[in-house]
Protein backbone atom coordinates (compact mmCIF):
# COMPACT_ATOMS: atom_id res chain seq x y z
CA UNK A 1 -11.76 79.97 -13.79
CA UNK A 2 -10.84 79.08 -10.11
CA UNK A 3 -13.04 78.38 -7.03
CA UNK A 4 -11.19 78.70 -3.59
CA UNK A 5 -11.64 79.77 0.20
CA UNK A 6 -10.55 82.72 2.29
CA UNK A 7 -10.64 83.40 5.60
CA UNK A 8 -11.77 86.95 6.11
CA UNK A 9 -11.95 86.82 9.94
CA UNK A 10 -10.01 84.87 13.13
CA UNK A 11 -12.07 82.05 13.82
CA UNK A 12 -12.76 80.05 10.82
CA UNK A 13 -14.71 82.66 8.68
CA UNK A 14 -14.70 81.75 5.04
CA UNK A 15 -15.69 83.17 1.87
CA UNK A 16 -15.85 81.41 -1.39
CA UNK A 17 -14.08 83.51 -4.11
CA UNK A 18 -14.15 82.47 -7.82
CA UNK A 19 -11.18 84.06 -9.54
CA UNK A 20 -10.06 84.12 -13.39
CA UNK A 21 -7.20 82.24 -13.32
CA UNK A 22 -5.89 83.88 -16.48
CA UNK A 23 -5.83 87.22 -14.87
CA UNK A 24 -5.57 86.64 -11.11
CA UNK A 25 -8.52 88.31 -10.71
CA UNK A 26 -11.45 88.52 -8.02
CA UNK A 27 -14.76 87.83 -10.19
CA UNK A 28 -17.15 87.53 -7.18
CA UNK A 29 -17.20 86.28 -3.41
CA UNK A 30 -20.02 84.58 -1.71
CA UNK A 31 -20.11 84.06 2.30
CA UNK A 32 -19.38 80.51 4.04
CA UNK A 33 -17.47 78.18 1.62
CA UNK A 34 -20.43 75.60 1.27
CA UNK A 35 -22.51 74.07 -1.19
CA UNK A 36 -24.99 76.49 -1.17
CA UNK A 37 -22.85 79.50 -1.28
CA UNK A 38 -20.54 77.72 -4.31
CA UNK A 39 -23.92 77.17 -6.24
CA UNK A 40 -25.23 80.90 -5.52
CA UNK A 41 -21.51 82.43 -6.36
CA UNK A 42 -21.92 80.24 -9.78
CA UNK A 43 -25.32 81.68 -10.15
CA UNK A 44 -23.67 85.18 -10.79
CA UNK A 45 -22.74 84.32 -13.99
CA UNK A 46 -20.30 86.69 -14.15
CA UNK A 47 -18.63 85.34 -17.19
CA UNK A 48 -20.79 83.39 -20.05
CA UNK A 49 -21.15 79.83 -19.30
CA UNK A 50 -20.21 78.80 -22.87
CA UNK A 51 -17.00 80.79 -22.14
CA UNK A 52 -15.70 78.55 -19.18
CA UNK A 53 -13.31 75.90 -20.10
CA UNK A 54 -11.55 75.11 -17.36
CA UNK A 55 -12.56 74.99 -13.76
CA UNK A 56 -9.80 74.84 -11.39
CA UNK A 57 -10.77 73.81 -7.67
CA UNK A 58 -8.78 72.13 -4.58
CA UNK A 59 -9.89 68.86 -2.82
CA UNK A 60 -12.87 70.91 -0.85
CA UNK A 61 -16.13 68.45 -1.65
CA UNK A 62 -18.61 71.49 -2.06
CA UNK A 63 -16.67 72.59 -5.02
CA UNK A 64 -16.99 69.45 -6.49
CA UNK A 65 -20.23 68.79 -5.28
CA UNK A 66 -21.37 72.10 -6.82
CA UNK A 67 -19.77 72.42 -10.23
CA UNK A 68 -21.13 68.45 -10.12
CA UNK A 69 -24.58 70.49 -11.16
CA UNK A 70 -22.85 71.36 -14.28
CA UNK A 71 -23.12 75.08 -14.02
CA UNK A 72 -20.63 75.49 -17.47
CA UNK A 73 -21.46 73.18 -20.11
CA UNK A 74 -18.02 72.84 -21.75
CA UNK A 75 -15.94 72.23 -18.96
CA UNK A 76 -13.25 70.63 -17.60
CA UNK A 77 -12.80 70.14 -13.93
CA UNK A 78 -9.10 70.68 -12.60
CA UNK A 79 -8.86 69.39 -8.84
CA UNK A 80 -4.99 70.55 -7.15
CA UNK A 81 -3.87 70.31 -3.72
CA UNK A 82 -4.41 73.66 -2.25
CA UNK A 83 -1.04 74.47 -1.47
CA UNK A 84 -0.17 74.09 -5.36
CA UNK A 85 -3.35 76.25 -6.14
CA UNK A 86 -1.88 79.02 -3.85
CA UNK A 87 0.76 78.97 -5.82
CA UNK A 88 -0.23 79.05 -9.00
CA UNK A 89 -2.38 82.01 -8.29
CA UNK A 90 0.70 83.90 -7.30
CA UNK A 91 1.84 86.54 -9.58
């Protein structure tokens, strides 16, 4: 599983969009790209908790600060540059 931002509108809109990494797929968006927002997106639980391994994120603090709550008890936090995280969600 992935966390990153998008900007959806000129002017510095962001949403926070968790992705499966394995598929390259959209599993929920949230507006802003905040604490808040990265701790209600997790509170989807779109996929089982006890399912999530890994948890891919760049160097954005909220993400960190959020899966920090330990939202996935098995984990493993992943942090990449987000330049290398754009790529690796390329197909």
């Amino acid at each position: 599983m992935s966390l990153d931002e998008i900007a959806v509108r000129k002017g510095h809109k962001y949403e926070t969009v968790l992705y499966d990494a394995n598929l390259g797929a959209v599993m929920g968006m949230h507006k802003n790209r905040d604490f808040d927002s990265t701790l209600k997106l997790l509170s989807l639980k779109v996929i089982h908790p006890d399912k999530v391994k890994n948890v891919v994120v760049d160097m954005w603090d909220p993400f960190h600060k959020a899966i920090g709550q330990k939202p996935f008890p098995t984990h493993r936090l992943l942090s990449i540059s987000t330049m290398s995280f754009k790529k690796l969600l390329k197909p």
